[in-house]
PDB file of N, CA and C in Angstrom:
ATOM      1  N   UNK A   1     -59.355   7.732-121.211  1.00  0.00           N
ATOM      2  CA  UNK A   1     -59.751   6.627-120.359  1.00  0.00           C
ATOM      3  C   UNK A   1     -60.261   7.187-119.028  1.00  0.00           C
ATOM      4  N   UNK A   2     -61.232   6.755-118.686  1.00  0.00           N
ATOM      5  CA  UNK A   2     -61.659   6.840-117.507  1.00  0.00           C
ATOM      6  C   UNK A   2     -61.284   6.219-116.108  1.00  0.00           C
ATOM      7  N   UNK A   3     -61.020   7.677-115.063  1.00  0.00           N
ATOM      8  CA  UNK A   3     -59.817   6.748-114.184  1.00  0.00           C
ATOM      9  C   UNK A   3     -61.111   7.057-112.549  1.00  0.00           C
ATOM     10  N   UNK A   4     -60.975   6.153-111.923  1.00  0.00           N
ATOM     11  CA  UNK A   4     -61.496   5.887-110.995  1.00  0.00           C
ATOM     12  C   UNK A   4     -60.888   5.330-109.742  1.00  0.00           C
ATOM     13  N   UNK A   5     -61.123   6.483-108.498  1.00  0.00           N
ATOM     14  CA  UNK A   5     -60.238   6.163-107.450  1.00  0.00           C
ATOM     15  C   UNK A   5     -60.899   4.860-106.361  1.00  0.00           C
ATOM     16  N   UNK A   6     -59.761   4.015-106.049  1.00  0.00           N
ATOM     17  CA  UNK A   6     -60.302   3.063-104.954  1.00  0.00           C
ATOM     18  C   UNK A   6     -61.617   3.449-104.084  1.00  0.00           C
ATOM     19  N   UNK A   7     -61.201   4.380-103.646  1.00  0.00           N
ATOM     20  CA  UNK A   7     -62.476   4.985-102.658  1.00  0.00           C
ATOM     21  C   UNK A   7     -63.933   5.004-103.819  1.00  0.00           C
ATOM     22  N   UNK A   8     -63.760   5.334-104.590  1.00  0.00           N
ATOM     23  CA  UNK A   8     -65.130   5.265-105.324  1.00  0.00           C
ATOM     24  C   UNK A   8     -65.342   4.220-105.820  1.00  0.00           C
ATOM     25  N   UNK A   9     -64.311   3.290-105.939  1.00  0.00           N
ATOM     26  CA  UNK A   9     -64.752   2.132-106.541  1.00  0.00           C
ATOM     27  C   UNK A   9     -65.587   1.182-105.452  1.00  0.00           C
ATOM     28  N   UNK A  10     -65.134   1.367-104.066  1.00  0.00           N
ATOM     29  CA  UNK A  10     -65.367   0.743-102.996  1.00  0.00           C
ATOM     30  C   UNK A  10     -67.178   1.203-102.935  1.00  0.00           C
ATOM     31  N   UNK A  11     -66.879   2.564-103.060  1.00  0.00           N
ATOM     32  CA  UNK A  11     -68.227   3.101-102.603  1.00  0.00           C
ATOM     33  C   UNK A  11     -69.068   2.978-103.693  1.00  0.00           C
ATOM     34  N   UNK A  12     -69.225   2.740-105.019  1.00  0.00           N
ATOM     35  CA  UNK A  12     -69.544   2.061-105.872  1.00  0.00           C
ATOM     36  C   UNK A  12     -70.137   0.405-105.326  1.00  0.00           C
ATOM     37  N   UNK A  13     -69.428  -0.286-104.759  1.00  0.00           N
ATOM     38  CA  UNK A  13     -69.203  -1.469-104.994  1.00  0.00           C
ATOM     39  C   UNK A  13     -70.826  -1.490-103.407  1.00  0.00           C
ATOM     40  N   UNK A  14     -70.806  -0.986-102.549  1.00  0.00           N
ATOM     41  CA  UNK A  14     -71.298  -0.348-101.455  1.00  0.00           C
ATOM     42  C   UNK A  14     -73.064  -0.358-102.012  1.00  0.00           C
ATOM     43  N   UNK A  15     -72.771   0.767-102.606  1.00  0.00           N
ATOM     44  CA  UNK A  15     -73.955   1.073-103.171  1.00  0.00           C
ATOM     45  C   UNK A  15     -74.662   0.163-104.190  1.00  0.00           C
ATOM     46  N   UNK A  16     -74.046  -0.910-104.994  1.00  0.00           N
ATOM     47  CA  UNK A  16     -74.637  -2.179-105.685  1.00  0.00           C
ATOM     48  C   UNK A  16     -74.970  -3.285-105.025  1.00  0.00           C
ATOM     49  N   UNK A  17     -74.741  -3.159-103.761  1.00  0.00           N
ATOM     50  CA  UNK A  17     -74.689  -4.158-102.842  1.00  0.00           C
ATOM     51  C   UNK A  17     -76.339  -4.192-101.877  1.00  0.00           C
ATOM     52  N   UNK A  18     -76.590  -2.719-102.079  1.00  0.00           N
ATOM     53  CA  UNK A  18     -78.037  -2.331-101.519  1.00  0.00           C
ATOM     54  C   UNK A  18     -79.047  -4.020-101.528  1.00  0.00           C
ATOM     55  N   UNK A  19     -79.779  -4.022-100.953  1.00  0.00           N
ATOM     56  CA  UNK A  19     -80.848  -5.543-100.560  1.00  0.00           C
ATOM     57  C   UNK A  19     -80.018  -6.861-100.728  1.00  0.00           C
ATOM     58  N   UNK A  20     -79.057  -6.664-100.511  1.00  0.00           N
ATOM     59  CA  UNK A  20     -77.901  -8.257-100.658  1.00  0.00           C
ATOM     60  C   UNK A  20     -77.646  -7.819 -99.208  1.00  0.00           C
ATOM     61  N   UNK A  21     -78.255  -7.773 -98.167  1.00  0.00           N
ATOM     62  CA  UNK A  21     -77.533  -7.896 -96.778  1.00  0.00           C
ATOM     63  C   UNK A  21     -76.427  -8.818 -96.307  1.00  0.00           C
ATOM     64  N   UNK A  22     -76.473 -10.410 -96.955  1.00  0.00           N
ATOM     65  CA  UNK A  22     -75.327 -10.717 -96.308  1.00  0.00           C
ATOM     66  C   UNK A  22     -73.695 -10.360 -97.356  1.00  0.00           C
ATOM     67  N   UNK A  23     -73.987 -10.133 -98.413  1.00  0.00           N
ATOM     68  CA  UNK A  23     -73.134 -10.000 -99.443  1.00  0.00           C
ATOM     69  C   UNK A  23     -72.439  -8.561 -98.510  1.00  0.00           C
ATOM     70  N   UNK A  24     -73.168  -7.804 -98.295  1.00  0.00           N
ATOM     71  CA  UNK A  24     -72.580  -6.541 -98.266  1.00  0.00           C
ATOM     72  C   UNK A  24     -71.845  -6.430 -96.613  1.00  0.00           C
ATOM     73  N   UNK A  25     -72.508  -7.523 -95.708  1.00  0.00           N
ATOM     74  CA  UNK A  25     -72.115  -7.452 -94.664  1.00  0.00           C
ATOM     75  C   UNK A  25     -70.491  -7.885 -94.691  1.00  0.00           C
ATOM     76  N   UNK A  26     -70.488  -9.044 -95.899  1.00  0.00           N
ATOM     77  CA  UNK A  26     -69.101 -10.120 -95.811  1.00  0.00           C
ATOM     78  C   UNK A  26     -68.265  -8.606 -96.503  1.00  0.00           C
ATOM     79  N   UNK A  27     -68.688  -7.661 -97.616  1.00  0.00           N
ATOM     80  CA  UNK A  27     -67.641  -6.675 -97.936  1.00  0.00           C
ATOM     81  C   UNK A  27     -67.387  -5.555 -96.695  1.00  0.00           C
ATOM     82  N   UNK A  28     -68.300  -5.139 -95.921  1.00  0.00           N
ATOM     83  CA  UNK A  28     -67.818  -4.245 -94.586  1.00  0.00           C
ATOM     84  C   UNK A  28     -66.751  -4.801 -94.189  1.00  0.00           C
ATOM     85  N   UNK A  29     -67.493  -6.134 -93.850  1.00  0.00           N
ATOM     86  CA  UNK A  29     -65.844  -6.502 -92.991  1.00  0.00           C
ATOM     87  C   UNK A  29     -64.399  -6.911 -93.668  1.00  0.00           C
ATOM     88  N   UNK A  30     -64.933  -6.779 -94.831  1.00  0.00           N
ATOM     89  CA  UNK A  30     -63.327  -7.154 -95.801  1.00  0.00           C
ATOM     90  C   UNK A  30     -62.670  -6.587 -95.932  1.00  0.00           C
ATOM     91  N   UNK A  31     -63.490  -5.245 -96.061  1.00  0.00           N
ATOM     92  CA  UNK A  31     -63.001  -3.998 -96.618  1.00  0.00           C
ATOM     93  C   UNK A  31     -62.921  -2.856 -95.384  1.00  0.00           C
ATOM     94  N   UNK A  32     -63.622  -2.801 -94.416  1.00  0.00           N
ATOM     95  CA  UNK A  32     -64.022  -1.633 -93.209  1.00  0.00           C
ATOM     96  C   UNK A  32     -64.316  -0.656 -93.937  1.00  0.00           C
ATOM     97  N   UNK A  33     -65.082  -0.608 -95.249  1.00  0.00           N
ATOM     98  CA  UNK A  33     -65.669   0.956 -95.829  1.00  0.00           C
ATOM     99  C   UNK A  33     -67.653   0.155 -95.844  1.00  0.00           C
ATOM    100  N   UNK A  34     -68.420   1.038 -95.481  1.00  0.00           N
ATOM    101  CA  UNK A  34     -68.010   2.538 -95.055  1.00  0.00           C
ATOM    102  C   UNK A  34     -67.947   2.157 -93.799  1.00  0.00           C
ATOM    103  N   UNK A  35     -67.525   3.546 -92.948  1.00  0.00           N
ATOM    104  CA  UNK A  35     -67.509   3.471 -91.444  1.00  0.00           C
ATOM    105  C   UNK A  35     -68.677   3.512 -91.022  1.00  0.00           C
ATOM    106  N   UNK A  36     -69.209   2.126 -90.238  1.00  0.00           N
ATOM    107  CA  UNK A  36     -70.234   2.552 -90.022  1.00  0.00           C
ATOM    108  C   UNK A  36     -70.336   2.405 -88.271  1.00  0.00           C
ATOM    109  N   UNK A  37     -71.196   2.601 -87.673  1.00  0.00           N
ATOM    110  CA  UNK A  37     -71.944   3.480 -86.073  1.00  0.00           C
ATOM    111  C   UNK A  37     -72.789   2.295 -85.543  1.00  0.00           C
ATOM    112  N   UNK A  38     -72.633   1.906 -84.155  1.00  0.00           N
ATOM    113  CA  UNK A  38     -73.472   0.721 -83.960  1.00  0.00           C
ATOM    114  C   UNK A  38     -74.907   1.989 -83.786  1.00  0.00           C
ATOM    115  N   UNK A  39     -75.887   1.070 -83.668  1.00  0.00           N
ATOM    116  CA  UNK A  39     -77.383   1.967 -83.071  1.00  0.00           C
ATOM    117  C   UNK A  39     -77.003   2.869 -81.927  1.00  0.00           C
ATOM    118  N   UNK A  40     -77.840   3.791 -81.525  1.00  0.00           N
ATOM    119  CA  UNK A  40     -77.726   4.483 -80.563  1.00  0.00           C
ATOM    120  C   UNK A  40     -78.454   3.943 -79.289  1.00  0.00           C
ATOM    121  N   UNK A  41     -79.429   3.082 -79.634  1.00  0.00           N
ATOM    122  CA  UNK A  41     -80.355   2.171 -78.380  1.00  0.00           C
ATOM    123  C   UNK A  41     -79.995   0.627 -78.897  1.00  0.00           C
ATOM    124  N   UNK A  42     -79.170   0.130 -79.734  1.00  0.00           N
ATOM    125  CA  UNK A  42     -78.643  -1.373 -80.058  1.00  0.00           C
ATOM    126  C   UNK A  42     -78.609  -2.126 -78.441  1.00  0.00           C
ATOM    127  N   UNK A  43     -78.727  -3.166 -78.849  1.00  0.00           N
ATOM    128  CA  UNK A  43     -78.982  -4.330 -78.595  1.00  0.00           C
ATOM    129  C   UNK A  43     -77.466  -4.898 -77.627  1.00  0.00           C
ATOM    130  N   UNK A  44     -76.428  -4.312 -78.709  1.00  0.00           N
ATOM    131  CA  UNK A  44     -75.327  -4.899 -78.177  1.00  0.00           C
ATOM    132  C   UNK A  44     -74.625  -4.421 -77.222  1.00  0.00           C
ATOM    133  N   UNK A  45     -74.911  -3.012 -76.947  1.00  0.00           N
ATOM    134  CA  UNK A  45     -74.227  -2.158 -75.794  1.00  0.00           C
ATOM    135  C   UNK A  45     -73.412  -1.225 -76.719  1.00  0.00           C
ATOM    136  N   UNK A  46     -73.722  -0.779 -77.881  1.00  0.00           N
ATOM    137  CA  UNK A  46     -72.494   0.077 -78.327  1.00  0.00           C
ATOM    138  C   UNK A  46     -71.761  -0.572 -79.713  1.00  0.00           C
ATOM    139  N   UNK A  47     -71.578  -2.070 -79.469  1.00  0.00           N
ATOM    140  CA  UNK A  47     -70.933  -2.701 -80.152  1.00  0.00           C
ATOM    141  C   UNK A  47     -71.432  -2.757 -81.690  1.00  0.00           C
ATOM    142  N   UNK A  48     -70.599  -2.952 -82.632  1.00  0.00           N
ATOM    143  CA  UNK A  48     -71.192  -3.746 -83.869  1.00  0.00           C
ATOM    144  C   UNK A  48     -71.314  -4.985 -83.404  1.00  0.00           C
ATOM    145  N   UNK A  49     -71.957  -5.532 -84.599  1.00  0.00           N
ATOM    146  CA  UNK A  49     -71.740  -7.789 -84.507  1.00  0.00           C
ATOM    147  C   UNK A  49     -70.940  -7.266 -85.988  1.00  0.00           C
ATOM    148  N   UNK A  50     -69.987  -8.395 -85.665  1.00  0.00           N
ATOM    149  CA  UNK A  50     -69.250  -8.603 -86.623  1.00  0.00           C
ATOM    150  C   UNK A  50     -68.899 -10.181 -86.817  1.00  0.00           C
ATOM    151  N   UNK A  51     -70.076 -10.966 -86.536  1.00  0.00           N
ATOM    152  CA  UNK A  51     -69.840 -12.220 -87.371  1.00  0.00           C
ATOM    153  C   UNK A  51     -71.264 -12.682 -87.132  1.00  0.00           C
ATOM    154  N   UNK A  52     -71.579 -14.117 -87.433  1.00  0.00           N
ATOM    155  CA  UNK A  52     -72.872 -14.789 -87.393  1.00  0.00           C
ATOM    156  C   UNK A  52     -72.649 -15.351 -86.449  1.00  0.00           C
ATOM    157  N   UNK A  53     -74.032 -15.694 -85.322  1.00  0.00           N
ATOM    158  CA  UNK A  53     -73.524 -16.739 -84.442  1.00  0.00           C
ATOM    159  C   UNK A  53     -74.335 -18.328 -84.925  1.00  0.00           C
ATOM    160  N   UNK A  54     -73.693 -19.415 -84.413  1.00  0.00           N
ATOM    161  CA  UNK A  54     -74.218 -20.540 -84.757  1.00  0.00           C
ATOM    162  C   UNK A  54     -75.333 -20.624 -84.870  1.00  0.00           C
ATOM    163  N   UNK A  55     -76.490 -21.395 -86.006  1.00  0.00           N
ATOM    164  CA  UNK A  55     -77.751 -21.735 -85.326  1.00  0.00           C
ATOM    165  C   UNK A  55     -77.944 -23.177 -84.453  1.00  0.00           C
ATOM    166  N   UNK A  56     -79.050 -22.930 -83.771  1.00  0.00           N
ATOM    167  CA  UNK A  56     -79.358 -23.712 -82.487  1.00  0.00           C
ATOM    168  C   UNK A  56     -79.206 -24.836 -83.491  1.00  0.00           C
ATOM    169  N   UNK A  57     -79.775 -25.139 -84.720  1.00  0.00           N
ATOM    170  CA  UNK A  57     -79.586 -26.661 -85.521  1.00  0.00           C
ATOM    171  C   UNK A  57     -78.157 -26.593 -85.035  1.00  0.00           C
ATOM    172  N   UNK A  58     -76.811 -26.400 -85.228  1.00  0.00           N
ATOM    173  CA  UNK A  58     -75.763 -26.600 -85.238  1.00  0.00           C
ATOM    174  C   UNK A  58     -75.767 -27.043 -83.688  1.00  0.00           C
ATOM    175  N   UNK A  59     -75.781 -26.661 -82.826  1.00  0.00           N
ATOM    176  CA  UNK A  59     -75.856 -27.066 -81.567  1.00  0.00           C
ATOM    177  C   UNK A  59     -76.077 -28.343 -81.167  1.00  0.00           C
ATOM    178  N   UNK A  60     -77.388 -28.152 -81.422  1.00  0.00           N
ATOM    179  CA  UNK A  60     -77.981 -29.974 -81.438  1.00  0.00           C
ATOM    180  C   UNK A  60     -77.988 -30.904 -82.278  1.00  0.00           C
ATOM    181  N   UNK A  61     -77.139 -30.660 -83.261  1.00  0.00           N
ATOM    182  CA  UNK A  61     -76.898 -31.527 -84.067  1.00  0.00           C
ATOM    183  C   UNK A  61     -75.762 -32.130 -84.112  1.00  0.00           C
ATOM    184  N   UNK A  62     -74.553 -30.968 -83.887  1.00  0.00           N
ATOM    185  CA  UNK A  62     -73.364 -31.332 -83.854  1.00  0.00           C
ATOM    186  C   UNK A  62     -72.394 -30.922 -82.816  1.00  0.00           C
ATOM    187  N   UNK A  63     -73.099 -31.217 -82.074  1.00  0.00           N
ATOM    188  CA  UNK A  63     -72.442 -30.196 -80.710  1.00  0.00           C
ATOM    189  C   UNK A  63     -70.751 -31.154 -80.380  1.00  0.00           C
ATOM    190  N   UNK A  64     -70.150 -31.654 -80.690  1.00  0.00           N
ATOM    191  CA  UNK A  64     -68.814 -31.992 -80.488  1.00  0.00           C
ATOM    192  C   UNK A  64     -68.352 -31.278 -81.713  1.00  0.00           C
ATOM    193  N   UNK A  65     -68.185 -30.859 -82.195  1.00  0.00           N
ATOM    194  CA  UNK A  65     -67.839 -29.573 -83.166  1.00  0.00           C
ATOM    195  C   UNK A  65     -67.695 -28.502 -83.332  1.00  0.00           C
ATOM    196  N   UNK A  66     -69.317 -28.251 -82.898  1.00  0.00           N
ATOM    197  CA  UNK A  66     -69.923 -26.469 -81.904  1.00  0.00           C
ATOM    198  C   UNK A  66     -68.699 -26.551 -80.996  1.00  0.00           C
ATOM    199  N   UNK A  67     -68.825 -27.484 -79.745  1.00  0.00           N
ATOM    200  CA  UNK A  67     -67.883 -26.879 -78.776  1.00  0.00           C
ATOM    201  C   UNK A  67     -66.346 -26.536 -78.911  1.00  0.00           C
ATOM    202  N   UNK A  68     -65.950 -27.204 -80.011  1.00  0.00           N
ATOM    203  CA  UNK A  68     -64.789 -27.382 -80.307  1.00  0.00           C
ATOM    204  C   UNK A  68     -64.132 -25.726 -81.209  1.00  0.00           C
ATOM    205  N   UNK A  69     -65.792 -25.417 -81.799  1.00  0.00           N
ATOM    206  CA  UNK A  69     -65.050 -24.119 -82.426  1.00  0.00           C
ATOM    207  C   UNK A  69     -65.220 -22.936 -81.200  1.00  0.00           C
ATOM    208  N   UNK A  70     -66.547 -23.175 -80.680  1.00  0.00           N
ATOM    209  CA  UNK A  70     -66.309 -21.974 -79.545  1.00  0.00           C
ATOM    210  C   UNK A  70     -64.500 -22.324 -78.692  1.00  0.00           C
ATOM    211  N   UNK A  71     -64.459 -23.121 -78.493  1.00  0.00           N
ATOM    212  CA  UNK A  71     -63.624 -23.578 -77.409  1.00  0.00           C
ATOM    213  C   UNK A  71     -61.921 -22.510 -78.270  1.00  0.00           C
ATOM    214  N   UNK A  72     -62.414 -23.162 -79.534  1.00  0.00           N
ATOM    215  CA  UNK A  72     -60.867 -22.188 -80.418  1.00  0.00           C
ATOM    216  C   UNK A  72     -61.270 -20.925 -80.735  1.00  0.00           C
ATOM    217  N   UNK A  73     -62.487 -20.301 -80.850  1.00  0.00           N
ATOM    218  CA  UNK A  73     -62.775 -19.114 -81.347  1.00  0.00           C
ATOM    219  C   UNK A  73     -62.996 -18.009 -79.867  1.00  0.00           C
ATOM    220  N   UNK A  74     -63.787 -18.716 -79.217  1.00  0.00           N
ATOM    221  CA  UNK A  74     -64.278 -17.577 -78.168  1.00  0.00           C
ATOM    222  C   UNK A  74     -66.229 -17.835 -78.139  1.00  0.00           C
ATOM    223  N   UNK A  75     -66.409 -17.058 -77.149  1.00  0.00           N
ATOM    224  CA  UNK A  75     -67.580 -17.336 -77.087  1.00  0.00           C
ATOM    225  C   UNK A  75     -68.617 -16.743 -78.760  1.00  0.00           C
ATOM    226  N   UNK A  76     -69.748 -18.108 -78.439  1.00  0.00           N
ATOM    227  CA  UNK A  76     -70.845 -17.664 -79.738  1.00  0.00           C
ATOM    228  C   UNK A  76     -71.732 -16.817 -79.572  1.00  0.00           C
ATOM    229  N   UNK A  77     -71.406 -15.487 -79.713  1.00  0.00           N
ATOM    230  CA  UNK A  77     -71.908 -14.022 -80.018  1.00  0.00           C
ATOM    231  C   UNK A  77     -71.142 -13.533 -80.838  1.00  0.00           C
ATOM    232  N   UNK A  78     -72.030 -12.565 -81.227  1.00  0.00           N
ATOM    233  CA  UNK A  78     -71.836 -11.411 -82.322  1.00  0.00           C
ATOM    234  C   UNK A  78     -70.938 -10.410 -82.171  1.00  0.00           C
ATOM    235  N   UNK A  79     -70.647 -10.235 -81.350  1.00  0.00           N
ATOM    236  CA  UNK A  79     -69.658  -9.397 -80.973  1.00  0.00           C
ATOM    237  C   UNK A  79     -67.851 -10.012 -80.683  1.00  0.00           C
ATOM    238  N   UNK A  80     -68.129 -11.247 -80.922  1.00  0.00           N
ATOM    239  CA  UNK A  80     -66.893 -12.069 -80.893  1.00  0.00           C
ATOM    240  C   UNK A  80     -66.058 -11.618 -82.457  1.00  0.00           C
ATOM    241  N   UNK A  81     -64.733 -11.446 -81.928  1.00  0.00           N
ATOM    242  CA  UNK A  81     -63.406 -10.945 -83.208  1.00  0.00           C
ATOM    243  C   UNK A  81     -63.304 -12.562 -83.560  1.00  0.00           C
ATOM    244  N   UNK A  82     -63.147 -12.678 -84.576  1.00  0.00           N
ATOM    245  CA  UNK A  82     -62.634 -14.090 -85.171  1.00  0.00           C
ATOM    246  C   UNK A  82     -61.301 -13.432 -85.864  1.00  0.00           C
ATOM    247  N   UNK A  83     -60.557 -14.358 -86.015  1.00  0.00           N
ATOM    248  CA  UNK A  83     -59.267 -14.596 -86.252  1.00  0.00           C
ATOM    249  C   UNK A  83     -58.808 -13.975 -87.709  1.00  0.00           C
ATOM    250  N   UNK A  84     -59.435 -13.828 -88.379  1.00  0.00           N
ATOM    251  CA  UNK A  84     -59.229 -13.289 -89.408  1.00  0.00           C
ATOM    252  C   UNK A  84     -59.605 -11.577 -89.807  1.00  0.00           C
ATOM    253  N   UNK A  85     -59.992 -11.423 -88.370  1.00  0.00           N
ATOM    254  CA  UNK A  85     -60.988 -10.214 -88.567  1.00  0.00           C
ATOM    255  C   UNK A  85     -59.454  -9.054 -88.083  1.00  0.00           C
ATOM    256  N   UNK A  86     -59.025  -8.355 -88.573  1.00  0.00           N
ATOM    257  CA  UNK A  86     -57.678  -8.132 -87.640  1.00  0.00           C
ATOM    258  C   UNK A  86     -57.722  -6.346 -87.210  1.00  0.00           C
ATOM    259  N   UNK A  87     -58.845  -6.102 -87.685  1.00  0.00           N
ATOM    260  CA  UNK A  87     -58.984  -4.569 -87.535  1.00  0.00           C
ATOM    261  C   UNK A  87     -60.092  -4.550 -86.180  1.00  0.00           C
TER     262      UNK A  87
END
């Protein structure tokens, strides 16, 4: 039988994931493999984004809602930890 370690299965799982950007984004953060490096000239100062931020439809559409999750989450940027994120 063929035995296969977590780490390769992960990195397996990594590598099938190639042109599924958001698929693979939701396994980074599930998983934190691989380690990855914000840009060296990014946008964010250094930072990863590690979530989506609202779109402007959400804003103006439903903005007693919007405010209500910023208000429990933290501000709407990319660089905001959400609650589940614990690493």
């Amino acid at each position: 039988m063929l035995q296969i370690s977590e780490s390769q299965l992960v990195n397996k799982k990594w590598i099938a994931l190639f042109g599924q950007g958001l698929e693979a984004f939701a396994e980074w953060r599930r998983l934190d493999y691989p380690e990855l490096h914000p840009a060296v000239a990014g946008a964010l100062n250094g930072n990863m984004p590690v979530r989506f931020i609202y779109p402007g439809t959400e804003q103006s559409l439903n903005p007693e809602n919007y405010k209500a999750a910023v208000a429990n989450q933290g501000p709407d940027l990319l660089t905001t930890q959400l609650w589940f994120d614990v690493k």
